[in-house]
Protein backbone atom coordinates (compact mmCIF):
# COMPACT_ATOMS: atom_id res chain seq x y z
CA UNK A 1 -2.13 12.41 63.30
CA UNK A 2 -1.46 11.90 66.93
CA UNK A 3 -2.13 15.06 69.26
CA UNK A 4 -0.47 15.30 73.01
CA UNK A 5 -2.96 17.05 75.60
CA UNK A 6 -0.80 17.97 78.07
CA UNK A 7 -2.39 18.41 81.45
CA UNK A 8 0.58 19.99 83.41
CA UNK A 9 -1.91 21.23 86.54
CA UNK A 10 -2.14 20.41 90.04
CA UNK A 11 -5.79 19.25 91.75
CA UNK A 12 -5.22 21.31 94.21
CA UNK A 13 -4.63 24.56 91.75
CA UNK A 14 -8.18 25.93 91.89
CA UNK A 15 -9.56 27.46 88.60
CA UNK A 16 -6.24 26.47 86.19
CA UNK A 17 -7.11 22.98 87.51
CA UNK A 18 -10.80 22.93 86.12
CA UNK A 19 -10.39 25.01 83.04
CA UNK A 20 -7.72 22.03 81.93
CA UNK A 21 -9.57 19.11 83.00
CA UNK A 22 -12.96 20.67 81.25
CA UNK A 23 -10.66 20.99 78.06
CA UNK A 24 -9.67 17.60 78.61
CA UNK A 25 -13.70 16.66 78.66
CA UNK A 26 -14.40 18.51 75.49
CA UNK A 27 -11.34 16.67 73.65
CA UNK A 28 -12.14 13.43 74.63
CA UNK A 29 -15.48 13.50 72.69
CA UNK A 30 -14.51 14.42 70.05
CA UNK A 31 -14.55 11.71 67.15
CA UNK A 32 -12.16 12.03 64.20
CA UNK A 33 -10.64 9.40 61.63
CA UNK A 34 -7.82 12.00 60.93
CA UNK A 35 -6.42 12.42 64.34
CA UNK A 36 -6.72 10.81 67.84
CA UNK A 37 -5.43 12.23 71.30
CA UNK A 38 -3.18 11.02 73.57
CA UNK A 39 -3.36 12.14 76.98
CA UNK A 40 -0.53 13.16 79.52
CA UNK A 41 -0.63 14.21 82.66
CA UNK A 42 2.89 15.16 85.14
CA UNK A 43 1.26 15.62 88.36
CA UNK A 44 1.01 12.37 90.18
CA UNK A 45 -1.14 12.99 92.58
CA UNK A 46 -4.49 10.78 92.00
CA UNK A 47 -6.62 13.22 92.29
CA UNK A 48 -6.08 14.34 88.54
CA UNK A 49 -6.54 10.99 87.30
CA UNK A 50 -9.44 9.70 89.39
CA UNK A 51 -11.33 12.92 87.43
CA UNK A 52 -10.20 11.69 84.10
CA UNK A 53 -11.18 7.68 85.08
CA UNK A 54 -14.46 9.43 86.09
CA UNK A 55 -14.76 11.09 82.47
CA UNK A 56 -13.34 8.06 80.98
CA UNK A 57 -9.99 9.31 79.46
CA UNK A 58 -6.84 7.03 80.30
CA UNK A 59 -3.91 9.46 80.53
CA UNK A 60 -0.09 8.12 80.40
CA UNK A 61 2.00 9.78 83.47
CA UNK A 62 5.25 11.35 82.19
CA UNK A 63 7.62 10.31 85.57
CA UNK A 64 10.68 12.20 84.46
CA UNK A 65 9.45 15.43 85.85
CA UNK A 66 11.83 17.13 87.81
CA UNK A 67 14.82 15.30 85.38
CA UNK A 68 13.29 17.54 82.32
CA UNK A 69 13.40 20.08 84.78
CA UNK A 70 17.02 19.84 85.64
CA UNK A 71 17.84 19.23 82.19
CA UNK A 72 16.30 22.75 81.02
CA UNK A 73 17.92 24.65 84.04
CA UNK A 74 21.45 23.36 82.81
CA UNK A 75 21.08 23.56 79.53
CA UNK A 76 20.36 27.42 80.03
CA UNK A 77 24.02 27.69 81.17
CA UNK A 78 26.16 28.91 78.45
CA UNK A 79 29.18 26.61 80.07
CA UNK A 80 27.39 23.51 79.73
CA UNK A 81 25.58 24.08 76.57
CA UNK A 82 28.24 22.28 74.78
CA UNK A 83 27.95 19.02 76.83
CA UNK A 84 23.28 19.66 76.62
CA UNK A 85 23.79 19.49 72.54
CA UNK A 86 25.04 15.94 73.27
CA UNK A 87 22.34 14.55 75.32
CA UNK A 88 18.64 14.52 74.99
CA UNK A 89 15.87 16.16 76.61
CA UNK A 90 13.62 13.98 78.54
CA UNK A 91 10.17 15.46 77.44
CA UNK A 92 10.74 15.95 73.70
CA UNK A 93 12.36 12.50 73.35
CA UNK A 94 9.43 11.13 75.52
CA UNK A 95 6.97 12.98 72.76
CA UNK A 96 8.76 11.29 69.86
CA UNK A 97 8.91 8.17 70.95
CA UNK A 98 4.96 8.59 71.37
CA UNK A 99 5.29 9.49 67.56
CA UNK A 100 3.33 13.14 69.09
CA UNK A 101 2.73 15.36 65.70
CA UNK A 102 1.06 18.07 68.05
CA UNK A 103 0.77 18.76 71.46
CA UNK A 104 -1.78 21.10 73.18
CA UNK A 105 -0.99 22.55 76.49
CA UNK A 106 -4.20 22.98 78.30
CA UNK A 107 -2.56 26.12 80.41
CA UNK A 108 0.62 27.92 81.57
CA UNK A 109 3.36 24.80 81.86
CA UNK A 110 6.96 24.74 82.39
CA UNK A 111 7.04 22.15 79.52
CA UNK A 112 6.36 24.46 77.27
CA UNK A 113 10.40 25.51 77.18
CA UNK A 114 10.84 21.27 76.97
CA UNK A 115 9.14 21.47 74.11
CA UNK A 116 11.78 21.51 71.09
CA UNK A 117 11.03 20.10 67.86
CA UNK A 118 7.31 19.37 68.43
CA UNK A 119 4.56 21.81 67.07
CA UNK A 120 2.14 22.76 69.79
CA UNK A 121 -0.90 24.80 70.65
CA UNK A 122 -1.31 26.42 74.27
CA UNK A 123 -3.71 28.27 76.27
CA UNK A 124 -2.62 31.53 77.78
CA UNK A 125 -4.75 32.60 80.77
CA UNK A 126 -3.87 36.39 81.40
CA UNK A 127 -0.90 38.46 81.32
CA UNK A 128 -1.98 40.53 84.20
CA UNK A 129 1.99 39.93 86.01
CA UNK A 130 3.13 42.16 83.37
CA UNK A 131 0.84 45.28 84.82
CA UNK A 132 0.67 44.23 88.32
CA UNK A 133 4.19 42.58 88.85
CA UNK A 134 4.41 44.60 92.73
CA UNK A 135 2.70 41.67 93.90
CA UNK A 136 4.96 38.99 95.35
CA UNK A 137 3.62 35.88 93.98
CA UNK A 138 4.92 37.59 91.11
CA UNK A 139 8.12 38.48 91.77
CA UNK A 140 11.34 36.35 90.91
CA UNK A 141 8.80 34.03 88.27
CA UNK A 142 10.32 32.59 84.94
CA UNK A 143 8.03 33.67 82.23
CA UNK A 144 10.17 32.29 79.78
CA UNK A 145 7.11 29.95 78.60
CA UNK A 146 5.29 32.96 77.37
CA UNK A 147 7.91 34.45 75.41
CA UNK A 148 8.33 31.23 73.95
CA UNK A 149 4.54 30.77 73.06
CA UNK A 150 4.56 33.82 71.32
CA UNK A 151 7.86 33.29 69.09
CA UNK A 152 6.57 29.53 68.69
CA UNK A 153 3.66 28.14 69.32
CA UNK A 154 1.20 27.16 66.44
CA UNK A 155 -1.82 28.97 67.61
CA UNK A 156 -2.74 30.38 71.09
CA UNK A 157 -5.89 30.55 72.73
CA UNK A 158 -6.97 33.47 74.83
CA UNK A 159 -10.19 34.13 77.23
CA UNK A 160 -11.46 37.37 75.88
CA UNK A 161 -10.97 40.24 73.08
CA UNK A 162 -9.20 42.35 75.95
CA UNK A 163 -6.59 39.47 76.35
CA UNK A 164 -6.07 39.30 72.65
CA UNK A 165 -5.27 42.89 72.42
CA UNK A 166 -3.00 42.85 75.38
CA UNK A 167 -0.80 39.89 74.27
CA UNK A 168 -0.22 41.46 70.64
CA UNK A 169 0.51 45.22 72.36
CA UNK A 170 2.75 43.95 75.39
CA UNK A 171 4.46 40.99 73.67
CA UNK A 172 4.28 41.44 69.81
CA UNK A 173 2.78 38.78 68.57
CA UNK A 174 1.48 38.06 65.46
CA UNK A 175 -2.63 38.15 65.45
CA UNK A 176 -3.49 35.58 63.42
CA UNK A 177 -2.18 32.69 65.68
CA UNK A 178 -4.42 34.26 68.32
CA UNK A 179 -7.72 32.59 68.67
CA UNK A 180 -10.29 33.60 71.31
CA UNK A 181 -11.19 30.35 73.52
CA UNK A 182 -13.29 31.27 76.31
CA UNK A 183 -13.22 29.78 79.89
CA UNK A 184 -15.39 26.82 80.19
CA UNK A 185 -16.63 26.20 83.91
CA UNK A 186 -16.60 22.57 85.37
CA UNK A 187 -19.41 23.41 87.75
CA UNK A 188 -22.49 23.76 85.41
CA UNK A 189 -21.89 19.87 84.26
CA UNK A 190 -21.71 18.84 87.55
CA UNK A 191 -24.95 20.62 88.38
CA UNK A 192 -26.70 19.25 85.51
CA UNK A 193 -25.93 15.51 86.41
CA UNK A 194 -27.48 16.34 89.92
CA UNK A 195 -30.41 19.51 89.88
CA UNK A 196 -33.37 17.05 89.61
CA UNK A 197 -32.48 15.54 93.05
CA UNK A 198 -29.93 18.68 94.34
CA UNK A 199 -31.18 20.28 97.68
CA UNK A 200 -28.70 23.14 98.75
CA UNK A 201 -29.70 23.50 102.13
CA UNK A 202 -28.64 19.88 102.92
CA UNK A 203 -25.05 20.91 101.77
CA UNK A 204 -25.47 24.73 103.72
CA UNK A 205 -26.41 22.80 106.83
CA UNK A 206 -23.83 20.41 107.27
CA UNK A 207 -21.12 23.08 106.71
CA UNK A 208 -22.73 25.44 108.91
CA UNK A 209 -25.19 27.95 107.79
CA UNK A 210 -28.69 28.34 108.57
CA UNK A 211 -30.74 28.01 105.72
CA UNK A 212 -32.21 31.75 105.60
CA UNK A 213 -28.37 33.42 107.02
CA UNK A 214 -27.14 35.97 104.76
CA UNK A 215 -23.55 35.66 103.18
CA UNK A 216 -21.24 37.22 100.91
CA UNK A 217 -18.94 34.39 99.00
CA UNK A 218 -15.39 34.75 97.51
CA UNK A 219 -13.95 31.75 96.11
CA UNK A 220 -9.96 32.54 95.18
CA UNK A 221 -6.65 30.93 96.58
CA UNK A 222 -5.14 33.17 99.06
CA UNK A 223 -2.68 35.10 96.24
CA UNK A 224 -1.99 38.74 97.31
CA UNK A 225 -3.36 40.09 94.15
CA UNK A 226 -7.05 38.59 94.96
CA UNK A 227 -7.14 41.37 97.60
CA UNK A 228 -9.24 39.40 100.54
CA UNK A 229 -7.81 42.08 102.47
CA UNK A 230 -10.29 44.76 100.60
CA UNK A 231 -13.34 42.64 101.76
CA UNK A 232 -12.39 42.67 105.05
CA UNK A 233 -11.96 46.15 105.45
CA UNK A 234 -15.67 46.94 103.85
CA UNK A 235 -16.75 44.42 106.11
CA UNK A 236 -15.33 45.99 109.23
CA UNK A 237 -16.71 49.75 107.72
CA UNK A 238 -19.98 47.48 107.81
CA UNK A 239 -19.80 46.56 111.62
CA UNK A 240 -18.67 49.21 112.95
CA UNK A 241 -20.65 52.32 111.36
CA UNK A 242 -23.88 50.31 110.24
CA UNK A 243 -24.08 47.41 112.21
CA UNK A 244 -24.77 45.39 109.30
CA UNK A 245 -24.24 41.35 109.93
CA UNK A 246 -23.86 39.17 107.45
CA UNK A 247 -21.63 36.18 106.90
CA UNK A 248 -18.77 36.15 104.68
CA UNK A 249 -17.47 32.52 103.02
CA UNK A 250 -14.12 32.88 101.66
CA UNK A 251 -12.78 29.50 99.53
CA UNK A 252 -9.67 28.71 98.64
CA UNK A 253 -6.08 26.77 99.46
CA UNK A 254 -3.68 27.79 101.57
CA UNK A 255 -1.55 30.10 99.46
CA UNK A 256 1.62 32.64 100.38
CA UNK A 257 -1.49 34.89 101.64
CA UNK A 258 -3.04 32.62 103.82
CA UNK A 259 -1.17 33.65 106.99
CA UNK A 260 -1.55 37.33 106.51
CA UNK A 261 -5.29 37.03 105.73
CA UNK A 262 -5.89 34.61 108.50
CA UNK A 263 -4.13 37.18 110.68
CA UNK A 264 -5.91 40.39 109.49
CA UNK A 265 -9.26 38.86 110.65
CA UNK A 266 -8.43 38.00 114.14
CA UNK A 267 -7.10 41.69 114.66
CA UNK A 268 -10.19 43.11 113.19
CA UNK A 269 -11.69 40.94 115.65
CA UNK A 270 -14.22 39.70 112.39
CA UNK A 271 -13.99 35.81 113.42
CA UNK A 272 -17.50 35.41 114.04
CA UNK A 273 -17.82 37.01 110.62
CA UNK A 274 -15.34 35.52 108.54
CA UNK A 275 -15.59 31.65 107.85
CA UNK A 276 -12.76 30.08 105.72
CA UNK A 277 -13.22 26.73 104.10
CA UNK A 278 -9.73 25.33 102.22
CA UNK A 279 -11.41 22.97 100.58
CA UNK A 280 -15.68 22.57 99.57
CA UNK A 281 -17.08 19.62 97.47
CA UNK A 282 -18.67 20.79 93.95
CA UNK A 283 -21.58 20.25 95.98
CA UNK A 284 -21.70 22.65 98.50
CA UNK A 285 -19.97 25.51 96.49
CA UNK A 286 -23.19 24.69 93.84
CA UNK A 287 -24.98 25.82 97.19
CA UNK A 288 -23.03 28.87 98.08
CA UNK A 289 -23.90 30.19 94.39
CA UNK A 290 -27.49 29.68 94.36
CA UNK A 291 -28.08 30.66 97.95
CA UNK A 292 -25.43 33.70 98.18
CA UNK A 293 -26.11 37.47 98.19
CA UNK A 294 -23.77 37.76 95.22
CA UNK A 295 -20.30 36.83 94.70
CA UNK A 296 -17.83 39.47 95.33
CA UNK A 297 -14.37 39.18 93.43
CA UNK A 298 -12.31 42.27 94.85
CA UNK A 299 -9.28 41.03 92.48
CA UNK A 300 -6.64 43.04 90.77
CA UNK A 301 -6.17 40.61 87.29
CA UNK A 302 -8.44 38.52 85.40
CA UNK A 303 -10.25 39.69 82.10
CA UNK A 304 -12.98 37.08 82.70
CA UNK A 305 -12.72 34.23 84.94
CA UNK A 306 -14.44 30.40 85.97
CA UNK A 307 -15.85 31.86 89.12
CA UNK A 308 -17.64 34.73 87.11
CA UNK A 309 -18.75 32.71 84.25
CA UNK A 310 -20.04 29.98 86.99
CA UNK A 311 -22.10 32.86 88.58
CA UNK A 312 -23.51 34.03 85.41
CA UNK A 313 -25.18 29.85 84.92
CA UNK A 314 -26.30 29.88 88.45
CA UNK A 315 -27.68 33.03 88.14
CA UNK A 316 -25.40 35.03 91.36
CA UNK A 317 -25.35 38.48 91.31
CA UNK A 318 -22.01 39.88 90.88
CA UNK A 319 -19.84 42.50 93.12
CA UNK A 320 -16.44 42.55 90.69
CA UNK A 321 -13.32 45.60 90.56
CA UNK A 322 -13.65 48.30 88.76
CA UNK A 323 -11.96 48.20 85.42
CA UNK A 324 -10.44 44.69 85.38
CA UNK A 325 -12.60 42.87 83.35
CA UNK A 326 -13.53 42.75 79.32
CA UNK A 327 -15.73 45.41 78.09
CA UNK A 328 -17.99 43.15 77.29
CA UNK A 329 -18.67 41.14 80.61
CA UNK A 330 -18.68 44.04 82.73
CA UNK A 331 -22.01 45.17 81.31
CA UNK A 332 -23.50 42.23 83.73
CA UNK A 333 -21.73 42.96 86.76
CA UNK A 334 -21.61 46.04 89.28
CA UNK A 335 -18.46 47.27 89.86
CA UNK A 336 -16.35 48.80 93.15
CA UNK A 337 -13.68 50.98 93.31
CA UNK A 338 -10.60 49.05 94.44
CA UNK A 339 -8.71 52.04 95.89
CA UNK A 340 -12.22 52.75 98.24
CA UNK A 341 -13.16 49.76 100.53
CA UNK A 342 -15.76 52.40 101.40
CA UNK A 343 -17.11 51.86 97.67
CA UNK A 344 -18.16 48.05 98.63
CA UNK A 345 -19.36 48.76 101.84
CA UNK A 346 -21.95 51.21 100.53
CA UNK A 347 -23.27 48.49 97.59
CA UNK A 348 -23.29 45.42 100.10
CA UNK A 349 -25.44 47.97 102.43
CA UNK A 350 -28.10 48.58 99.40
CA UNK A 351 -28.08 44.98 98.92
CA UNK A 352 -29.08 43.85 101.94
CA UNK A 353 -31.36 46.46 102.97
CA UNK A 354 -32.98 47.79 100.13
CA UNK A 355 -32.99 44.62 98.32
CA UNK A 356 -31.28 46.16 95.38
CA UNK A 357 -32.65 44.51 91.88
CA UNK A 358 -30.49 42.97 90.49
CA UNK A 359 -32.71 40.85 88.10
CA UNK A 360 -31.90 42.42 84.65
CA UNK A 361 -28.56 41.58 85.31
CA UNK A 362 -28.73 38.37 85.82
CA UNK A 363 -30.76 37.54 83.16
CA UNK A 364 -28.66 39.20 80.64
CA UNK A 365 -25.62 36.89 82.03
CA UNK A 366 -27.41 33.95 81.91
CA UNK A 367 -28.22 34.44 78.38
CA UNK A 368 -24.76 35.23 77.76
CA UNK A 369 -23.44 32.64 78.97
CA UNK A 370 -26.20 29.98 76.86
CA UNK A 371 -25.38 31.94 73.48
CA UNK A 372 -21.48 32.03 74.01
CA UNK A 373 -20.60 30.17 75.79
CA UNK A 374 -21.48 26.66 74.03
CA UNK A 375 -19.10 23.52 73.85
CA UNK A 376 -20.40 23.17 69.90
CA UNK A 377 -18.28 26.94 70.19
CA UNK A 378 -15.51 25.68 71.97
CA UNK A 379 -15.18 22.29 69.34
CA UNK A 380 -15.17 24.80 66.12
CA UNK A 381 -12.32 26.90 67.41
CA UNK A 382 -10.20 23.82 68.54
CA UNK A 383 -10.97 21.66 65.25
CA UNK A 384 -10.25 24.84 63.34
CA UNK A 385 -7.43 24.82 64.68
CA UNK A 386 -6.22 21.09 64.48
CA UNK A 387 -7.43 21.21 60.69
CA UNK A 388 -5.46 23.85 59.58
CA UNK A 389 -2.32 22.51 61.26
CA UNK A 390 -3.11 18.66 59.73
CA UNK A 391 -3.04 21.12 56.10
CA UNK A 392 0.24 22.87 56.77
CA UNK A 393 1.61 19.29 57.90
CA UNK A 394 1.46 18.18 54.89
CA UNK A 395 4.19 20.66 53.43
CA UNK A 396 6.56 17.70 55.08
CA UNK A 397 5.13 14.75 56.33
CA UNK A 398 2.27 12.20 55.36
CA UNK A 399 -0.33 13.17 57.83
């Protein structure tokens, strides 16, 4: 049986990008007589397949792109639909010729609607645009690829119970092709390769902080809905009425935020407070973690994510919003109220000057994360999955 991993994610994505290319990892090794992988990637950029060379996985680069884009666009059209039923779809022809008996979409993908007569399997991050679709990274978005995951897709994997429950209530789907996958954070293999010779005050130093400065550290792109602008206004309750200093990293690309964010800072007058790195090596954000006060993730989605699940390994305390998370992750975090900047100001203040213990915490992640969050975890669910579909196969074809 040949499977098609579909890596439809761009290098420069942040945590979609990861999650994938980890998935891609965990595939790769694994050793079967009864299937084999094939794997495709659509972004052309080489910084996708330099990471794969590096993992040793040789991916085939599907050019026709923006052609299986037009193609789905037109074919919508109810006038042309006679003409579409004559011609052929780039991206499902491409998979046959491949002779493709499954694919597996690593994460969200426009060739998911592309997809027409091949089984697959895809991951489903969050569904969060359904309850906070104000935001305007959300508005005017196609999320025709979910609907069609739920009405077709083999099985679907999901990061937590919350998700699960969430994707039956708000889209109807049926339960059993729901499988629970958790997130599985690049950052802790990297770290492993490197910790016997890993000194993070080398990689603090040469981007700028002293090696005892105190910082806050929020990696997210600059989306609207991961709420920068909430740190920066318990940061400026900080200055002003407690003369607290401390630094504050924010990470990430230059999203539709960017400008607004960058903007918001200089009128608070906070630029000697605020530092903004676009891009960090795995290196130096392996620093931040270790070295950090605690990671603060003011966000308005995400059930769990790779940034908390990367804090949990490195063992970070964790400032996260109120309410957002699974019930059963935000036993290890401490929680803010969103709709109170005044809320964060107050727990970064006990942080920093009474040293609040956070130990227990931490612990209690880090064993979390050992006991569930296992590749030998990850490799059941997935092979489950493959097996059952090889078994149902067989209803047609000679698998």
């Amino acid at each position: 049986m040949k499977i098609a991993v579909i890596f439809d994610a761009d290098a420069t994505g942040g945590g979609g990008y990861f999650q994938s290319l980890k998935t891609s990892i965990l595939l790769n090794n694994l050793k079967s007589s009864s299937f084999n992988f094939i794997f495709i990637r659509t972004d052309k950029n080489d910084g996708s397949n330099n990471d794969f060379i590096k993992h040793n996985i040789k991916p085939i680069l599907f050019k026709k792109k923006r052609l299986s884009r037009l193609y789905y666009r037109l074919s919508e059209s109810k006038f042309l639909d006679y003409f579409f039923k004559k011609s052929k779809n780039p991206f499902n022809q491409f998979l046959k010729k491949e002779k493709i008996d499954l694919a597996i979409f690593l994460g969200p993908s426009d060739f998911i609607n592309y997809c027409e007569d091949i089984n697959f399997i895809t991951n489903i991050y969050d569904i969060n645009f359904k309850f906070e679709n104000s935001f305007p990274e959300y508005k005017n978005r196609n999320y025709s690829m979910f609907e069609k995951s739920v009405n077709s897709a083999y099985s679907i994997l999901v990061d937590t119970k919350r998700t699960k429950e969430e994707l039956i209530k708000y889209f109807n789907c049926y339960e059993k092709k729901i499988n629970i996958y958790p997130f599985d954070p690049y950052l802790p293999t990297v770290y492993n390769e490197i910790k016997d010779k890993f000194k993070p005050e080398d990689y603090l130093k040469a981007i700028g902080l002293e090696e005892n400065e105190k910082f806050i550290f929020y990696p997210a792109q600059f989306w609207a809905h991961k709420n920068h602008k909430y740190i920066i206004d318990a940061i400026e309750i900080l200055k002003a009425q407690k003369k607290i200093k401390f630094k504050t990293i924010f990470c990430g690309t230059n999203k539709k935020n960017f400008t607004y964010i960058k903007n918001e800072i200089k009128k608070k007058k906070l630029e000697n407070d605020i530092i903004i790195f676009p891009f960090l090596s795995n290196e130096q954000i392996i620093s931040l973690y270790k070295k950090t006060l605690a990671l603060v993730m003011p966000t308005y989605v995400a059930r769990s994510t790779l940034t908390l699940y990367e804090a949990f390994f490195f063992k970070t305390p964790v400032l996260y919003s109120n309410g957002i998370l699974d019930k059963e992750l935000e036993q290890f975090v401490t929680t803010f109220n969103l709709n109170n900047p005044n809320d964060l100001a107050q727990k970064l203040e006990d942080l920093i000057n009474t040293n609040n213990n956070f130990n227990e915490k931490i612990n209690n992640a880090y064993l979390y994360f050992q006991q569930n969050l296992k590749n030998e975890t990850r490799e059941k669910i997935l092979l489950d999955i493959i097996k059952n579909y090889k078994y149902i196969q067989k209803r047609w074809k000679d698998s």
